[in-house]
C-alpha atoms as a PDB file:
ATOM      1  CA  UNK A   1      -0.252  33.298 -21.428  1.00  0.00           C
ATOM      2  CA  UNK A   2      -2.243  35.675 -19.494  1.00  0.00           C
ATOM      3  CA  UNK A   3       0.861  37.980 -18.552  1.00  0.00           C
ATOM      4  CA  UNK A   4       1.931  37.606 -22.268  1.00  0.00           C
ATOM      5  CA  UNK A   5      -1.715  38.562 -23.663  1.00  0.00           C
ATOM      6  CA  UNK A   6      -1.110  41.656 -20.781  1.00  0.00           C
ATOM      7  CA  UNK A   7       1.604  42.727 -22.074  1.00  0.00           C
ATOM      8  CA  UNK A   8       0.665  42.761 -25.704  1.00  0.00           C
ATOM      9  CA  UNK A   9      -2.598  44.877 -24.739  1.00  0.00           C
ATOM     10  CA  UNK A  10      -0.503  47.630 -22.782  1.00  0.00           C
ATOM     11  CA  UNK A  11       1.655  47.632 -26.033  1.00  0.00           C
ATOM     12  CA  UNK A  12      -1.114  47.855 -28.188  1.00  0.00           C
ATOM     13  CA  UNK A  13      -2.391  50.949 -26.288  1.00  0.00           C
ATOM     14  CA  UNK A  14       0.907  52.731 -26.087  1.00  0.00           C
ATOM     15  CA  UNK A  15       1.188  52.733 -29.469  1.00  0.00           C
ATOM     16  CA  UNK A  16      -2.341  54.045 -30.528  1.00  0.00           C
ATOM     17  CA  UNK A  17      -1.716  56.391 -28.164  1.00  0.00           C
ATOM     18  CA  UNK A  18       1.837  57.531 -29.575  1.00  0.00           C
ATOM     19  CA  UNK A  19      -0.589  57.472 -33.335  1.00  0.00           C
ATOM     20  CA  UNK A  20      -3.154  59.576 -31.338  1.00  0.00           C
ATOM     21  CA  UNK A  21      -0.883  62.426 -30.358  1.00  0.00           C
ATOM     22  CA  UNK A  22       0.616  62.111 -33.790  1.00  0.00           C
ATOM     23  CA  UNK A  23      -2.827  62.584 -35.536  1.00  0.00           C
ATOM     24  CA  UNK A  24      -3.788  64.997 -32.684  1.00  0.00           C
ATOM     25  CA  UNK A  25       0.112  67.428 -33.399  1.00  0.00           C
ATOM     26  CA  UNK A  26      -1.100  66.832 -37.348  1.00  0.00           C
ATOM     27  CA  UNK A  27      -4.148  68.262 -37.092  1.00  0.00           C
ATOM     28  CA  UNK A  28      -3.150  71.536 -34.765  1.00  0.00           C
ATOM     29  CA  UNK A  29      -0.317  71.571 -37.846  1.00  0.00           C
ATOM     30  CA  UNK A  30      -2.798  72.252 -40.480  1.00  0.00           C
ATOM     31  CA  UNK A  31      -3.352  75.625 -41.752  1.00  0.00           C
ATOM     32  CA  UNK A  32      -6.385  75.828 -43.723  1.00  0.00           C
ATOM     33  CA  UNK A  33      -6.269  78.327 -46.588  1.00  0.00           C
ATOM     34  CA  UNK A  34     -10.366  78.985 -48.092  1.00  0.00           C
ATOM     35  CA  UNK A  35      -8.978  81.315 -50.479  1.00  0.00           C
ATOM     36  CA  UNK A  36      -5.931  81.032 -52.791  1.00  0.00           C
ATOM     37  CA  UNK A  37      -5.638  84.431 -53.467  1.00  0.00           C
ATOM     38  CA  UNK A  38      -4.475  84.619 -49.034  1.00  0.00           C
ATOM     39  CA  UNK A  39      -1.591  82.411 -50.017  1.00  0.00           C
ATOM     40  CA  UNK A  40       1.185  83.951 -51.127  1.00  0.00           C
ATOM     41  CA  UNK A  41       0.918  86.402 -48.219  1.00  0.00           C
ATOM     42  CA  UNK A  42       0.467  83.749 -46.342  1.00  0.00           C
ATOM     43  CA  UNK A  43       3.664  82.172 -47.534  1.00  0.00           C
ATOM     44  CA  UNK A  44       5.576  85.211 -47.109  1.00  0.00           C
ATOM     45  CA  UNK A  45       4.700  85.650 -43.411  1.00  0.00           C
ATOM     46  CA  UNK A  46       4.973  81.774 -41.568  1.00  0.00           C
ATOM     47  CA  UNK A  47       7.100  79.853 -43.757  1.00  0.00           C
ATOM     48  CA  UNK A  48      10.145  81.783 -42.904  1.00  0.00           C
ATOM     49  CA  UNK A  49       9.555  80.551 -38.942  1.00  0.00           C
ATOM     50  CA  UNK A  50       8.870  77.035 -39.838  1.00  0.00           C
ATOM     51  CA  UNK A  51       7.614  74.643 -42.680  1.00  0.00           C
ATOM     52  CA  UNK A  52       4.274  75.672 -42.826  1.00  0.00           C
ATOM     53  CA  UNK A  53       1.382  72.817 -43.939  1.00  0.00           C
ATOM     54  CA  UNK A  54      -1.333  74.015 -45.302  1.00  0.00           C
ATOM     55  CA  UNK A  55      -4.794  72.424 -46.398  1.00  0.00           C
ATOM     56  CA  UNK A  56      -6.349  73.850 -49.592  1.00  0.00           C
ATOM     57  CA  UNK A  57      -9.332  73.167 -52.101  1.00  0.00           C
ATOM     58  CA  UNK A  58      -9.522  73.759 -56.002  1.00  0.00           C
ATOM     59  CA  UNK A  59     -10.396  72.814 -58.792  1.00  0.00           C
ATOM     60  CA  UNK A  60      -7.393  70.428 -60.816  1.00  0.00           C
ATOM     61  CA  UNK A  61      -6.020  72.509 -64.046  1.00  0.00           C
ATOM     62  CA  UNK A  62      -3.087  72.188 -66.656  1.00  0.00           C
ATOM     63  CA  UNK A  63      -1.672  74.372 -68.986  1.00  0.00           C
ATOM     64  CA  UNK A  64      -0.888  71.009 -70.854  1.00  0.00           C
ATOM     65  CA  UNK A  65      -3.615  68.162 -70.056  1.00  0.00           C
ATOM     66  CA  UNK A  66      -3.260  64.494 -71.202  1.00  0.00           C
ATOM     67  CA  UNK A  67      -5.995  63.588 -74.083  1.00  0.00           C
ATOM     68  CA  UNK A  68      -7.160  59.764 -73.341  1.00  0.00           C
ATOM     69  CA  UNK A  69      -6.569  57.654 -76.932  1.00  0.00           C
ATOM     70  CA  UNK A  70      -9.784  56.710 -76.736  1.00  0.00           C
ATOM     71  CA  UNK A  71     -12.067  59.534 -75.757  1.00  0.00           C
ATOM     72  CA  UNK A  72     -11.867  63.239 -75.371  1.00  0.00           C
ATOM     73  CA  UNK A  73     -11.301  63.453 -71.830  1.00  0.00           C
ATOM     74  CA  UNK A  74      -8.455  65.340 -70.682  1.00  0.00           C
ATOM     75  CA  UNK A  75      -6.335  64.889 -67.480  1.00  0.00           C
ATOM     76  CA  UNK A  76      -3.006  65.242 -65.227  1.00  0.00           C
ATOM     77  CA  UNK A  77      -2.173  61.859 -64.690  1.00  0.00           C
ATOM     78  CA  UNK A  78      -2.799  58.901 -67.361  1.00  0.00           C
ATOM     79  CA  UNK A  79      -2.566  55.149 -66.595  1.00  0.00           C
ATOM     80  CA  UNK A  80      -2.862  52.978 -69.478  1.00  0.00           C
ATOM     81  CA  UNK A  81      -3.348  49.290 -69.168  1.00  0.00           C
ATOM     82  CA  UNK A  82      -4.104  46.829 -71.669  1.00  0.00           C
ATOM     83  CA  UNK A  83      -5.564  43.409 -71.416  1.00  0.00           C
ATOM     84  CA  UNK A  84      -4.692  40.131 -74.043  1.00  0.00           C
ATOM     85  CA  UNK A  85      -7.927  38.662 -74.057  1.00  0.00           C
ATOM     86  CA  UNK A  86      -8.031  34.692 -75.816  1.00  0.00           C
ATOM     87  CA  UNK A  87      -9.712  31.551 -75.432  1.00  0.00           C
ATOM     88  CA  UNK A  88      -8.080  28.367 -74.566  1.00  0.00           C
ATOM     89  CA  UNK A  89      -9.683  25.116 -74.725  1.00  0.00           C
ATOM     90  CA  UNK A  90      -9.498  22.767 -71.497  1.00  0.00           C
ATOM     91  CA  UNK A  91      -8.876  19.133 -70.780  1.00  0.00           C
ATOM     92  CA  UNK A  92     -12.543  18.622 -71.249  1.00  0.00           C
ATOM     93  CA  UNK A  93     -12.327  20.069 -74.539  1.00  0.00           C
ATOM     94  CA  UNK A  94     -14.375  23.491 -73.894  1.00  0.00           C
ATOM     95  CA  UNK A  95     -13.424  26.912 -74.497  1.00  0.00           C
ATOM     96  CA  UNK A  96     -12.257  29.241 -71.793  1.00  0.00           C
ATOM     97  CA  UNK A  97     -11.876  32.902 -71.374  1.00  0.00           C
ATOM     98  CA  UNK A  98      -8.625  34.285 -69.977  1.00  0.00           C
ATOM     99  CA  UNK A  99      -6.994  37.060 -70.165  1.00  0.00           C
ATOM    100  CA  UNK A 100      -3.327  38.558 -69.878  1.00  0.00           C
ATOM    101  CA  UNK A 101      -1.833  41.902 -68.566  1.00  0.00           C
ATOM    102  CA  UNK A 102       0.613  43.427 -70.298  1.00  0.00           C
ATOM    103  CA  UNK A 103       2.912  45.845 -69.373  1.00  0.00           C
ATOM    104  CA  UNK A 104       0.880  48.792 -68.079  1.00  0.00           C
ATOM    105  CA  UNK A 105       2.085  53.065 -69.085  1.00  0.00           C
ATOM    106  CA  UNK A 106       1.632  56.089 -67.175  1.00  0.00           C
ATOM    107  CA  UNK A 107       1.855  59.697 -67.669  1.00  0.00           C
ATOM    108  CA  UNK A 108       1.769  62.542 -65.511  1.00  0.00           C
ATOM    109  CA  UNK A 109       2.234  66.510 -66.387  1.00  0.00           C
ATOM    110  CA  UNK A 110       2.662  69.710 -64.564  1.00  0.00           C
ATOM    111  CA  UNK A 111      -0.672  70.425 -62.396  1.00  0.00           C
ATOM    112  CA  UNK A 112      -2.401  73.284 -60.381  1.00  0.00           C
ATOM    113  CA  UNK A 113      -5.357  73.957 -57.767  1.00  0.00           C
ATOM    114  CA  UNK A 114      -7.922  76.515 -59.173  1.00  0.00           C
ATOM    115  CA  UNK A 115     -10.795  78.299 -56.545  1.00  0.00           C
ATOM    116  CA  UNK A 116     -11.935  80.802 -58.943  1.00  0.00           C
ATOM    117  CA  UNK A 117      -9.946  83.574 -56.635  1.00  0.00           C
ATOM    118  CA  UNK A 118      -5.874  81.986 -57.586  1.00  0.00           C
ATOM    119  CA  UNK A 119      -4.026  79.092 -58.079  1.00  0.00           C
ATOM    120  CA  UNK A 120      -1.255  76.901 -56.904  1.00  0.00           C
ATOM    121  CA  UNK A 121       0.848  74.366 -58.604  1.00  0.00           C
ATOM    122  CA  UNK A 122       1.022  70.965 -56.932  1.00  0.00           C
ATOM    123  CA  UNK A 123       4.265  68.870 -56.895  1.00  0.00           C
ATOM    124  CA  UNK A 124       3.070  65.709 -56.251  1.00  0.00           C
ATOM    125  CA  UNK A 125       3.958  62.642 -58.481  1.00  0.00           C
ATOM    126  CA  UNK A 126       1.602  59.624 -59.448  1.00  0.00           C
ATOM    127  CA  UNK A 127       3.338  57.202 -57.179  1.00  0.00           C
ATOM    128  CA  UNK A 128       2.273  59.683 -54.183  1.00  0.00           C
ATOM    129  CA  UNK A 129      -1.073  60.784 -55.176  1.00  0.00           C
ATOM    130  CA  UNK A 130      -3.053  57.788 -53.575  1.00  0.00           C
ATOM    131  CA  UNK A 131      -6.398  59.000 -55.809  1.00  0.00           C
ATOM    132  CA  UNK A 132      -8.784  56.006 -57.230  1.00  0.00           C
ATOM    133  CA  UNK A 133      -8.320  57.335 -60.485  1.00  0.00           C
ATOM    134  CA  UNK A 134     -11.510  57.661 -62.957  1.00  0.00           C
ATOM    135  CA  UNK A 135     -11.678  55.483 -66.045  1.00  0.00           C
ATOM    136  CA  UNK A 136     -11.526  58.068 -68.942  1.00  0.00           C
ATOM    137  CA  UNK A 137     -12.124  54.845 -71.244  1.00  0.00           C
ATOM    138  CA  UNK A 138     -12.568  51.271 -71.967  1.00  0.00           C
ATOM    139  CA  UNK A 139     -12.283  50.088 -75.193  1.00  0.00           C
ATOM    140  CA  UNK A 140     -12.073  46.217 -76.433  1.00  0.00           C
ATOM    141  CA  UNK A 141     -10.044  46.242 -79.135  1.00  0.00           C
ATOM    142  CA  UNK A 142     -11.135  42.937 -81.782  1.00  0.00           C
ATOM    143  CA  UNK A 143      -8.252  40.981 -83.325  1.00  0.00           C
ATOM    144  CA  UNK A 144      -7.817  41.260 -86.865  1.00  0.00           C
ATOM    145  CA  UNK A 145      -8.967  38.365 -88.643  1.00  0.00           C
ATOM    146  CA  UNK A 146      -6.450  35.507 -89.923  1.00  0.00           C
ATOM    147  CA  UNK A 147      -6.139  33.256 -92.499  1.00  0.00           C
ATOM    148  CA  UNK A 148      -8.028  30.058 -92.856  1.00  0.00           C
ATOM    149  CA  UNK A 149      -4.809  27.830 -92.545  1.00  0.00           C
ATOM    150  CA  UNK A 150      -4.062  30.151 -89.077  1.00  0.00           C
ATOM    151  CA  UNK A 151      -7.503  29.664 -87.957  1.00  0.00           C
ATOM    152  CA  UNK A 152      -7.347  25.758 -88.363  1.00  0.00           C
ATOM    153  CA  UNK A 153      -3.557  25.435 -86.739  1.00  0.00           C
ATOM    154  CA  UNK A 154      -5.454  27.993 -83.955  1.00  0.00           C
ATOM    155  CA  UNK A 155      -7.952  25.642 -83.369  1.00  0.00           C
ATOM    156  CA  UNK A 156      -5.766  22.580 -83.621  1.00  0.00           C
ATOM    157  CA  UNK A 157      -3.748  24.055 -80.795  1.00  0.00           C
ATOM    158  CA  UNK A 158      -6.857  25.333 -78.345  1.00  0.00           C
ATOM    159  CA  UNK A 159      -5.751  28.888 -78.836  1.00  0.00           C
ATOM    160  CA  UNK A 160      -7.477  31.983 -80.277  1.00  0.00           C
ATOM    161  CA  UNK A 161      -6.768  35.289 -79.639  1.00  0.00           C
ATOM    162  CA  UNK A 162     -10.351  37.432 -79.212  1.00  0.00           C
ATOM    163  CA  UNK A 163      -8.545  41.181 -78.974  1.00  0.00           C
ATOM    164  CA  UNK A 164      -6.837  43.654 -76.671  1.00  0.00           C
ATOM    165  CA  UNK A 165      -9.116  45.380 -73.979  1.00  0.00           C
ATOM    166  CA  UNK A 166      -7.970  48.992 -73.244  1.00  0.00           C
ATOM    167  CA  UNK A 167      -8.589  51.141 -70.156  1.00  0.00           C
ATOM    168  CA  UNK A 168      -7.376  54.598 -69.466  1.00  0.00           C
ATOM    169  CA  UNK A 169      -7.711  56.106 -65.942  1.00  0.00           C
ATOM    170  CA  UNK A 170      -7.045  59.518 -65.348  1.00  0.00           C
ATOM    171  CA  UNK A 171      -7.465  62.287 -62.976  1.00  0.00           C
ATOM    172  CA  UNK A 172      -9.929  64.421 -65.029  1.00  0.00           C
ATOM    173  CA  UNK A 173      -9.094  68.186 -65.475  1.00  0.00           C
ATOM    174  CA  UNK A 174     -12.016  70.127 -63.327  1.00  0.00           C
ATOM    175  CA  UNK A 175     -12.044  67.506 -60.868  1.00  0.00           C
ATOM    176  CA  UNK A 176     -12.281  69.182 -57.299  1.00  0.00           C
ATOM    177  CA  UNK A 177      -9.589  67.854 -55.209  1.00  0.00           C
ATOM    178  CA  UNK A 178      -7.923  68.807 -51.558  1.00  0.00           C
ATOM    179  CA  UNK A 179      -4.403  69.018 -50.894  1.00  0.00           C
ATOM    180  CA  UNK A 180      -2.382  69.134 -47.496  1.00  0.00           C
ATOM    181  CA  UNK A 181       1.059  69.146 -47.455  1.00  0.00           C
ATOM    182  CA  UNK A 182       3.911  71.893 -47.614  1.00  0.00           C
ATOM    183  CA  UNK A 183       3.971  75.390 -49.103  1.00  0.00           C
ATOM    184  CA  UNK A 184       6.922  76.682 -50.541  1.00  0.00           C
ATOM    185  CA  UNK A 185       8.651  78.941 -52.715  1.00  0.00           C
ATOM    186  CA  UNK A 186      10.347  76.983 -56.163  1.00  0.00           C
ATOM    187  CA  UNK A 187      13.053  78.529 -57.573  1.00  0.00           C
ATOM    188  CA  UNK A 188      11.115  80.949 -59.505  1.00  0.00           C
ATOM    189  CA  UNK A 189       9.677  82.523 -56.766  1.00  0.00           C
ATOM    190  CA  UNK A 190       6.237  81.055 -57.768  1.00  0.00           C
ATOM    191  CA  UNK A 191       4.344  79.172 -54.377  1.00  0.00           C
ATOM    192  CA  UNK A 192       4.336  75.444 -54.868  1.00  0.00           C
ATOM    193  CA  UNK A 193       2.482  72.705 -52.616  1.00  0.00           C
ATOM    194  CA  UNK A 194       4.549  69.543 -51.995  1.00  0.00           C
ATOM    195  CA  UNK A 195       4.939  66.078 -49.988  1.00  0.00           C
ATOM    196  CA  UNK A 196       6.489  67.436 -46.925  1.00  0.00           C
ATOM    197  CA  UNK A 197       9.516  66.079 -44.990  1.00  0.00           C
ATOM    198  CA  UNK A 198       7.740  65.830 -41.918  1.00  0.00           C
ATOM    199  CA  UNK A 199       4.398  66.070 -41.317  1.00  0.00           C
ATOM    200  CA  UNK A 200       1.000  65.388 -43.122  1.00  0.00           C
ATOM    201  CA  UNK A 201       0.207  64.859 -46.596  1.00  0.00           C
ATOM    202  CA  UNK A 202      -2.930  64.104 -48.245  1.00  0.00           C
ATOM    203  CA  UNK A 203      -4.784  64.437 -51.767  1.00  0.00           C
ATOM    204  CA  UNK A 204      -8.566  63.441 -51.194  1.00  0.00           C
ATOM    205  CA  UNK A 205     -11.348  64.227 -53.221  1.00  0.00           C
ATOM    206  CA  UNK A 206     -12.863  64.274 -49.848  1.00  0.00           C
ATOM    207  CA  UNK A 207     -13.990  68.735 -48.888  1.00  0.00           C
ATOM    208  CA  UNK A 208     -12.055  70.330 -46.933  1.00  0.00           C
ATOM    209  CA  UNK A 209     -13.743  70.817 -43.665  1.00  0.00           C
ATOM    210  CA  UNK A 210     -14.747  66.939 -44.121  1.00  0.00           C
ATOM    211  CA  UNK A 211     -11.260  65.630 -44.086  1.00  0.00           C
ATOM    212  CA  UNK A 212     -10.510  68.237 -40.702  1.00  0.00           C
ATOM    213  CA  UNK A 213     -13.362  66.542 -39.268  1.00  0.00           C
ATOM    214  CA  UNK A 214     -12.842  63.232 -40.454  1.00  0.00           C
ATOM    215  CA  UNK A 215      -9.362  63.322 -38.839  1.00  0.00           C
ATOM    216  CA  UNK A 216     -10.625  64.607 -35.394  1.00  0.00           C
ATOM    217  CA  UNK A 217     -12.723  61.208 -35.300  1.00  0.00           C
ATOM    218  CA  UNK A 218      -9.914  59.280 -36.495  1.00  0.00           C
ATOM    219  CA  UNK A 219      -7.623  60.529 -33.466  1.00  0.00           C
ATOM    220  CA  UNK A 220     -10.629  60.342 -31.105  1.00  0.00           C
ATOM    221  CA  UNK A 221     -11.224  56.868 -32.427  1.00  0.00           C
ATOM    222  CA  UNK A 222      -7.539  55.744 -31.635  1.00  0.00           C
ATOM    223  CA  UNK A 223      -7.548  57.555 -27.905  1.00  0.00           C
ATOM    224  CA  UNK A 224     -10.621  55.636 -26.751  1.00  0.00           C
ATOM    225  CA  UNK A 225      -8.911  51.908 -28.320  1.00  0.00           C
ATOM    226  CA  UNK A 226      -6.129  53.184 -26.614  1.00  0.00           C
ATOM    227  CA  UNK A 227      -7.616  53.094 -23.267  1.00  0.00           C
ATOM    228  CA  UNK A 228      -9.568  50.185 -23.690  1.00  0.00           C
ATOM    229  CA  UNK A 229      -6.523  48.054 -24.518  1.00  0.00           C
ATOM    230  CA  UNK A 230      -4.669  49.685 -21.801  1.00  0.00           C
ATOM    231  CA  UNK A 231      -7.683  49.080 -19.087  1.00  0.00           C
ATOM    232  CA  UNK A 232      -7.917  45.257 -20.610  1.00  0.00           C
ATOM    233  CA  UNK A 233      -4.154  44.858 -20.074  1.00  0.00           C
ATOM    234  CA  UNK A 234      -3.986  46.220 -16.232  1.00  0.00           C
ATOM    235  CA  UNK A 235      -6.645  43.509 -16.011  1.00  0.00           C
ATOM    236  CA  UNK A 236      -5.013  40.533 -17.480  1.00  0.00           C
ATOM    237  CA  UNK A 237      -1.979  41.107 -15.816  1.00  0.00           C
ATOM    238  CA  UNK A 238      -3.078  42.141 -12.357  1.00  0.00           C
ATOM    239  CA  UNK A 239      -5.808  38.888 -12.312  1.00  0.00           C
ATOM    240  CA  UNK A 240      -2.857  36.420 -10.805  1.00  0.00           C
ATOM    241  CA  UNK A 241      -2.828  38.821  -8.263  1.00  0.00           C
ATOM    242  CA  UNK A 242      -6.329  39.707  -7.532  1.00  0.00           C
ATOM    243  CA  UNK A 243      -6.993  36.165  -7.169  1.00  0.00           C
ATOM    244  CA  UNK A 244      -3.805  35.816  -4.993  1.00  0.00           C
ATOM    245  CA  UNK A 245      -5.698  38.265  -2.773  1.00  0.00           C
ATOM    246  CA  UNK A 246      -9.020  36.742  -3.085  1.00  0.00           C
ATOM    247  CA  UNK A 247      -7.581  33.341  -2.423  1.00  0.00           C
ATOM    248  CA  UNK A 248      -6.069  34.509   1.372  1.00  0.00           C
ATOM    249  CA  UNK A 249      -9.117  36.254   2.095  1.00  0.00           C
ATOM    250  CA  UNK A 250     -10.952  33.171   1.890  1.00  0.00           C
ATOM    251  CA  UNK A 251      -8.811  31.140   3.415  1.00  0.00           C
ATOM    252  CA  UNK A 252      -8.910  33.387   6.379  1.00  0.00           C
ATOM    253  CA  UNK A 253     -12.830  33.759   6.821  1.00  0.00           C
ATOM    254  CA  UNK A 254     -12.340  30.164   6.303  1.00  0.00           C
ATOM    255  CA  UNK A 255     -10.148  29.935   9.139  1.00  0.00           C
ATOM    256  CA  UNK A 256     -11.650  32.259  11.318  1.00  0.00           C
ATOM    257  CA  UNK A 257     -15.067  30.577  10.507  1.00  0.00           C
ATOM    258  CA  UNK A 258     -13.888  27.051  11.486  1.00  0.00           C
ATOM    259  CA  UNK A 259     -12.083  28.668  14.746  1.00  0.00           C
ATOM    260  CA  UNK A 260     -15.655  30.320  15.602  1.00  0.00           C
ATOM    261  CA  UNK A 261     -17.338  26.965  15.473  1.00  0.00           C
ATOM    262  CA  UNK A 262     -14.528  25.515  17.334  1.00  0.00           C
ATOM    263  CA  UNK A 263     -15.426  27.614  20.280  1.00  0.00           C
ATOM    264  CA  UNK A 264     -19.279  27.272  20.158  1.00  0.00           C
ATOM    265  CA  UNK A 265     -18.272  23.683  20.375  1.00  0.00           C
ATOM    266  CA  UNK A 266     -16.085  23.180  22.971  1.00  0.00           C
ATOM    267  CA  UNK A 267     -18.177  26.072  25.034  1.00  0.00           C
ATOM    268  CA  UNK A 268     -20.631  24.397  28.076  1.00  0.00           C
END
């Protein structure tokens, strides 16, 4: 068990190390860009050499935002869900709350970075964005009201249906965002960002020189676990033989001790 809980430690370290270097190679990756307008030269000059990641802040924009049903807020990506509320009545007779899911919509349009000095259009689809999107509404919807010969069969079954609760959660136009991933050219000639290949990708609502500094923790994080596990493992699997060792040298100051008093005995 020891060798085995050795074993897994060393493992455990060579891997955090492997995600350490990783980070570490992401990080020295990262080109940060503080002004849009330095992009498309930018562009022009490294990405011919090699796909060239950049990090860059702005302000989200649309030349065709999203309007919520239910309020006037406007975004780039929508996700509608709605929610069957009803109350059901119990074995004991009382009246409980539940509520359904149904089938929940999304939307998503053509979006761009803003910094006041350029833009940049962002190809990055809901299903990779990774945001906690804000709730542009949440409206409870009543049920219309039914006959008196529904409402007694209702009731007669433990079932009435209280209304439909709607949320809408969007990624709000103006919202400041940061983006690492790839620049490229599309095939208008017009600089994109996208998810790279290889390489790092984030969207964070987290600043720029916050997420460059959050990820040189991160990797400095994972190099000292590394070494601990890797020190802890060395241990557990080297303690068979340290107390091998220990184990003859007592025996022989045990021996030699015994043999000493031997002498002083037999001595006249």
């Amino acid at each position: 068990m020891i060798h085995l809980a050795g074993f897994t430690c060393c493992l455990g370290g060579v891997a955090l190390y492997l995600l350490t270097r990783s980070t570490g190679r992401d990080i020295k990756s990262i080109t940060r860009v503080y002004q849009l307008k330095d992009l498309e030269q930018l562009v022009e000059v490294e990405s011919k050499v090699v796909p060239l990641i950049i990090a860059v802040s702005g302000d989200v924009g649309s030349e065709t935002p999203i309007k919520c049903e239910h309020s006037y807020v406007l975004g780039v990506f929508l996700k509608r869900t709605a929610e069957q509320q009803v109350l059901r009545r119990n074995w004991r007779f009382s009246w409980v709350r539940n509520s359904t899911l149904m089938q929940p919509m999304t939307k998503e349009v053509p979006w761009y970075l803003d910094d006041g000095t350029g833009r940049v259009n962002v190809d990055v689809s809901q299903g990779e964005l990774g945001l906690a999107l804000t709730v542009g509404s949440d409206v409870f919807e009543k049920a219309e009201p039914v006959s008196l010969v529904q409402g007694a069969l209702g009731y007669l079954k433990g079932f009435k249906i209280l209304g439909v609760r709607h949320v809408e959660r969007v990624v709000p136009i103006g919202t400041p965002l940061t983006v690492v991933g790839e620049a490229v050219r599309d095939g208008m000639g017009n600089v994109r960002i996208q998810k790279p290949e290889q390489g790092p990708f984030y969207v964070t609502y987290i600043p720029l020189d916050q997420l460059i500094s959050k990820l040189g923790d991160l990797s400095r994080r994972f190099k000292y676990a590394s070494m601990g596990l890797t020190v802890l493992g060395v241990i557990l699997i080297s303690k068979p033989v340290i107390e091998y060792i220990l184990k003859r040298i007592e025996d022989t100051l045990e021996r030699r001790r015994r043999q000493f008093a031997l002498k002083r005995y037999d001595a006249p």
